[in-house]
N, C-alpha and C. Protein backbone atom coordinates (compact mmCIF):
# COMPACT_ATOMS: atom_id res chain seq x y z
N UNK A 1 12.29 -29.30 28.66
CA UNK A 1 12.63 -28.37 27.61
C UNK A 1 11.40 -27.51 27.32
N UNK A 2 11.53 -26.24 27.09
CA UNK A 2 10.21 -25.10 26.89
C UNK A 2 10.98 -24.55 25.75
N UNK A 3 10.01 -24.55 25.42
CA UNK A 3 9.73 -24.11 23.94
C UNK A 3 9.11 -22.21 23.58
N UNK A 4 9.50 -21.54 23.28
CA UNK A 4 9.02 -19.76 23.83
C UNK A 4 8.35 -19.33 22.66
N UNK A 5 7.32 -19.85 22.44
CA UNK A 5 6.69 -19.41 21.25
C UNK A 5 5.80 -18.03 21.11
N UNK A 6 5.46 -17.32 20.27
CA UNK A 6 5.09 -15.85 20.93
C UNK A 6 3.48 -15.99 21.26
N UNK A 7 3.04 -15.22 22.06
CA UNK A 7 1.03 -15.49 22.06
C UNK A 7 0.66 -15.41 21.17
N UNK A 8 -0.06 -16.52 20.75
CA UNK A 8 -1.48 -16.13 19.46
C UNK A 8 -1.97 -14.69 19.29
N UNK A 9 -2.32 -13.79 19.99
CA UNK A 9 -3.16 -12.93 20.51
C UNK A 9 -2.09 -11.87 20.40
N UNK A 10 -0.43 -12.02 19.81
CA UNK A 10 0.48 -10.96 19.91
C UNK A 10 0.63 -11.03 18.20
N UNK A 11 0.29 -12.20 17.66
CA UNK A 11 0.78 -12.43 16.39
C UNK A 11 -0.29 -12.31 15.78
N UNK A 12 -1.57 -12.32 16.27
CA UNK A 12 -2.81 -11.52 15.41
C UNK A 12 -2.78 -9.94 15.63
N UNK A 13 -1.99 -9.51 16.68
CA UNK A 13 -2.55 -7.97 16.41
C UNK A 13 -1.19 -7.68 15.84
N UNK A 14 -0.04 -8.28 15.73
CA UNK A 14 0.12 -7.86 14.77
C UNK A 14 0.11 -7.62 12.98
N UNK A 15 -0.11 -9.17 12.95
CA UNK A 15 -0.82 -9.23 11.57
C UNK A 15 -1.74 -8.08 11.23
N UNK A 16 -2.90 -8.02 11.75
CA UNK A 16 -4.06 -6.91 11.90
C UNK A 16 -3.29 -5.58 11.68
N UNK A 17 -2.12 -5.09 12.19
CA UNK A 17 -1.84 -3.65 12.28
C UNK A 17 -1.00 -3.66 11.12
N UNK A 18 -0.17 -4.69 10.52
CA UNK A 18 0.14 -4.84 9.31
C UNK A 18 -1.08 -4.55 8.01
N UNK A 19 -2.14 -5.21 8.56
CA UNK A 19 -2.60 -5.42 7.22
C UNK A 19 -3.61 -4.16 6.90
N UNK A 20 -3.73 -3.29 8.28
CA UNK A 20 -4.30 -2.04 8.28
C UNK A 20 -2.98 -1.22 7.56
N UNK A 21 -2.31 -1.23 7.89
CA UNK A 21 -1.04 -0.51 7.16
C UNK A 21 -0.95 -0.55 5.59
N UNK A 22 -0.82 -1.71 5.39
CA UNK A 22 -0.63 -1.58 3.78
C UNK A 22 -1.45 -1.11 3.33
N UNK A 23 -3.16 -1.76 3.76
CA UNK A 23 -4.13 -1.68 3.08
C UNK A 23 -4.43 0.10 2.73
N UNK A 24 -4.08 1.08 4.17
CA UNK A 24 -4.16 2.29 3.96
C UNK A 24 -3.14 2.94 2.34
N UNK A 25 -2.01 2.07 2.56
CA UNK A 25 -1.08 2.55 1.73
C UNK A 25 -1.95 2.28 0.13
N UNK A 26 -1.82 1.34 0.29
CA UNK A 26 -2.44 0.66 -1.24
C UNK A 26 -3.62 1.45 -1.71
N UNK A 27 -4.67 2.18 -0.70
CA UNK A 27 -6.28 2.83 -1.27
C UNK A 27 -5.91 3.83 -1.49
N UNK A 28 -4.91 4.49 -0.72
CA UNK A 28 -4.14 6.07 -0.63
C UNK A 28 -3.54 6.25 -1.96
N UNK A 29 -2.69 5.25 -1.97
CA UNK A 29 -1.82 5.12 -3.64
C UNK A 29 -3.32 5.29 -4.92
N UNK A 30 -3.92 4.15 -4.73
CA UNK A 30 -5.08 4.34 -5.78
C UNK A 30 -5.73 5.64 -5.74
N UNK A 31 -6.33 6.31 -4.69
CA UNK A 31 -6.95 7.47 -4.97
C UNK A 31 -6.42 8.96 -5.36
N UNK A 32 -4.92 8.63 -5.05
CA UNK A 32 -4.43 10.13 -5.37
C UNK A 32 -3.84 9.63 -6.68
N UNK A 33 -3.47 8.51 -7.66
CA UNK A 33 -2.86 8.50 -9.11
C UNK A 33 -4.12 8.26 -9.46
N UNK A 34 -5.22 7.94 -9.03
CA UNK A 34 -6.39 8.19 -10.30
C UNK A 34 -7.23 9.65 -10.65
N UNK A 35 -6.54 10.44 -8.70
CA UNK A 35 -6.70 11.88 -9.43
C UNK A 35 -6.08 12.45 -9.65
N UNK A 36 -4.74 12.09 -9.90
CA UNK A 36 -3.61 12.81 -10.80
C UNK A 36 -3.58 12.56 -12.20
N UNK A 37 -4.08 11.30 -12.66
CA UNK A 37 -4.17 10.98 -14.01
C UNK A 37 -5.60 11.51 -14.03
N UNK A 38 -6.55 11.79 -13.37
CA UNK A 38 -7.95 12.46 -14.31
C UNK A 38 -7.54 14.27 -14.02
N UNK A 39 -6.61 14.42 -13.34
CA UNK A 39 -6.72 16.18 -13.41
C UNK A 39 -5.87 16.25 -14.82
N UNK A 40 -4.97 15.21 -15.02
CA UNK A 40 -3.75 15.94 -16.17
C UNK A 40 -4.63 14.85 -17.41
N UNK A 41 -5.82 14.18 -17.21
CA UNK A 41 -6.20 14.13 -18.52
C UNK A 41 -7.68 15.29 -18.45
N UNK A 42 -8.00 16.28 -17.78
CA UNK A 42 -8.95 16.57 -17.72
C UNK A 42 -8.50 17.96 -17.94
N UNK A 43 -8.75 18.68 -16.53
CA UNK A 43 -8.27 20.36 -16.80
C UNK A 43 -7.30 21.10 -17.11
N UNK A 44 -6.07 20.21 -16.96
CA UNK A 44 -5.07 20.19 -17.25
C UNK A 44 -4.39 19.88 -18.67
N UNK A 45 -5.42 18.83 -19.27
CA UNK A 45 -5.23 18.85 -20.99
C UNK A 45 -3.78 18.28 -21.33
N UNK A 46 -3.33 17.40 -20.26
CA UNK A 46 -1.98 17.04 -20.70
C UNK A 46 -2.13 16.04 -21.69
N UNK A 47 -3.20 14.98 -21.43
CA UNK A 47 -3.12 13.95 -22.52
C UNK A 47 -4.46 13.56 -22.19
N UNK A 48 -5.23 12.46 -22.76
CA UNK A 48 -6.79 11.99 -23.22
C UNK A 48 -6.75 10.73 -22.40
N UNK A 49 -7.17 10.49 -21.49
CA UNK A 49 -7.98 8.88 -21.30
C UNK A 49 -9.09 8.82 -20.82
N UNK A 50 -9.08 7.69 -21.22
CA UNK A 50 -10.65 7.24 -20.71
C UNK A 50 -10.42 7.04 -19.19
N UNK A 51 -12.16 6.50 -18.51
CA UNK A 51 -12.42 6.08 -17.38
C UNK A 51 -11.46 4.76 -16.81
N UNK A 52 -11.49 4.40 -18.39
CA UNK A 52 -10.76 2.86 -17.22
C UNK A 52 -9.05 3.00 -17.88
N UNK A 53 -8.90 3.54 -18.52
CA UNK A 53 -7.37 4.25 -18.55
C UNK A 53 -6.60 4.58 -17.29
N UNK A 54 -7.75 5.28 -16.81
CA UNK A 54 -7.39 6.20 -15.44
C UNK A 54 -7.38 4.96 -14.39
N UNK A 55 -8.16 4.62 -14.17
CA UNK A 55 -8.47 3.46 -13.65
C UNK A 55 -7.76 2.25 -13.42
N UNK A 56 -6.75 1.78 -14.83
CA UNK A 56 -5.98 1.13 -15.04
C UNK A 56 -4.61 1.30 -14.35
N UNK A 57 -4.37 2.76 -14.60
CA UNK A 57 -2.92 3.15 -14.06
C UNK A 57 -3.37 3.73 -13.00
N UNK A 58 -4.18 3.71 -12.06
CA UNK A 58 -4.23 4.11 -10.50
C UNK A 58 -4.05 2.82 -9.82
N UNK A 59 -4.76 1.59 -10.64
CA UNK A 59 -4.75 0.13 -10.17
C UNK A 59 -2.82 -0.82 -10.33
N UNK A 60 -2.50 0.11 -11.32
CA UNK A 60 -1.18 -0.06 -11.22
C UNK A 60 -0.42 0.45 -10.69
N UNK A 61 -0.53 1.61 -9.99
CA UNK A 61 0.37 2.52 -9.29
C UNK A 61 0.14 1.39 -7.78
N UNK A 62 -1.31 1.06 -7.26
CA UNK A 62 -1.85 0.36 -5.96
C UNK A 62 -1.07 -0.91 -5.80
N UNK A 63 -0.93 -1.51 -7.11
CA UNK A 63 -0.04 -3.15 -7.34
C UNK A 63 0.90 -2.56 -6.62
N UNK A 64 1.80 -1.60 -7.26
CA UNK A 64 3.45 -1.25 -7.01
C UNK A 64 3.06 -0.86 -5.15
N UNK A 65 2.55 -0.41 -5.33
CA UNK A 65 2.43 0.22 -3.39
C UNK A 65 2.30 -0.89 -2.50
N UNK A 66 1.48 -1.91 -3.30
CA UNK A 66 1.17 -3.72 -2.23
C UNK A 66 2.57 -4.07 -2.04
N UNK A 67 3.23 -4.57 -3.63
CA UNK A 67 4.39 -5.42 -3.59
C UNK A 67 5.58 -4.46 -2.72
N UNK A 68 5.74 -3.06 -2.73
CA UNK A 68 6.62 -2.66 -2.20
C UNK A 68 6.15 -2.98 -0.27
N UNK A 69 5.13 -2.65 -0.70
CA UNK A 69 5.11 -3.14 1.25
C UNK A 69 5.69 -4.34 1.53
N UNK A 70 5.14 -5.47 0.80
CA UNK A 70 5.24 -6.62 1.28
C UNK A 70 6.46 -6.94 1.25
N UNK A 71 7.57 -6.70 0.30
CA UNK A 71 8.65 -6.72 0.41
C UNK A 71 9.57 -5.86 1.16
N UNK A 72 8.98 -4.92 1.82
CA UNK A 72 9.61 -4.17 3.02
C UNK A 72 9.52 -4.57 4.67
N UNK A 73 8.43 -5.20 4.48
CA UNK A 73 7.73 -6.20 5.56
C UNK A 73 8.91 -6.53 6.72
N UNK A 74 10.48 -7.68 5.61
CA UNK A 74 11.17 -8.38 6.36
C UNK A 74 12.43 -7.46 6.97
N UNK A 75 12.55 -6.11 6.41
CA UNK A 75 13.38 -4.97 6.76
C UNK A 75 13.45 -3.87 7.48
N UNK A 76 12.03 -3.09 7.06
CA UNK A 76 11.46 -2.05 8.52
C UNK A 76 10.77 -2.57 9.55
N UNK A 77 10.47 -1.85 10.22
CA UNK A 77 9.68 -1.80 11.62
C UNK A 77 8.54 -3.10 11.22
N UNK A 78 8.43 -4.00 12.37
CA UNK A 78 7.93 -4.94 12.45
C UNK A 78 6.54 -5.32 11.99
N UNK A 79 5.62 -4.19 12.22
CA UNK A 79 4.35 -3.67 12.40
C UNK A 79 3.92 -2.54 10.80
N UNK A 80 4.99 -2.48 10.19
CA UNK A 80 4.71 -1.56 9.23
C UNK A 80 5.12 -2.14 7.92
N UNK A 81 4.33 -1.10 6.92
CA UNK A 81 4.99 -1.89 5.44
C UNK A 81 5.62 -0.80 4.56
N UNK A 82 6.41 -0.53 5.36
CA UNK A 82 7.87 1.29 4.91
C UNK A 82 9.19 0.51 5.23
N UNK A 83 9.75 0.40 4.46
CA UNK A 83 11.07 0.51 4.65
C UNK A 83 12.29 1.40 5.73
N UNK A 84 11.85 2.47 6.13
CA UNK A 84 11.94 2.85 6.97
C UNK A 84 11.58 3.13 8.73
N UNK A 85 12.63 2.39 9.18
CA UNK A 85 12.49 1.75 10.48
C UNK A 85 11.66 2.97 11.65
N UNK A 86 11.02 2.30 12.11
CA UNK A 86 10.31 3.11 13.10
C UNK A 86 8.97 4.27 12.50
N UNK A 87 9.14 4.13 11.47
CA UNK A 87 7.52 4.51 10.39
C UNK A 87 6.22 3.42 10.80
């Protein structure tokens, strides 16, 4: 009886290209809502926060971008963390 287990060496690169994936998603998410919340509390004059205001809700926008990957993980493309197959 054989047993067909996949290579070590197929299931680390893909882990690896997963975790390059999200990780892009997740820094991407943080850097563009912490400069969307400092342009519309800044030149834009929409509303007042502080440094770690901004900070706070860019770090929360990054949460929502992790958990949505990870939970897209078991649905799209194998290798990616989008919901949409072949992304």
């Amino acid at each position: 009886m054989t047993v067909n287990l996949p290579n070590l060496t197929d299931i680390e690169r893909t882990g690896l290209e997963y975790a390059k994936d999200i990780g892009e998603r997740v820094v991407a998410t943080f850097v563009v809502a912490a400069g969307g919340v400092g342009v519309a509390a800044g030149p834009a004059d929409m509303f007042h926060s502080s440094f770690w205001e901004t900070m706070a809700a860019a770090g929360l926008a990054a949460a929502g971008t992790l958990i949505k990957g990870i939970l897209a993980r078991p649905f799209g493309t194998k290798n990616s963390a989008s919901f949409v197959r072949g992304a």
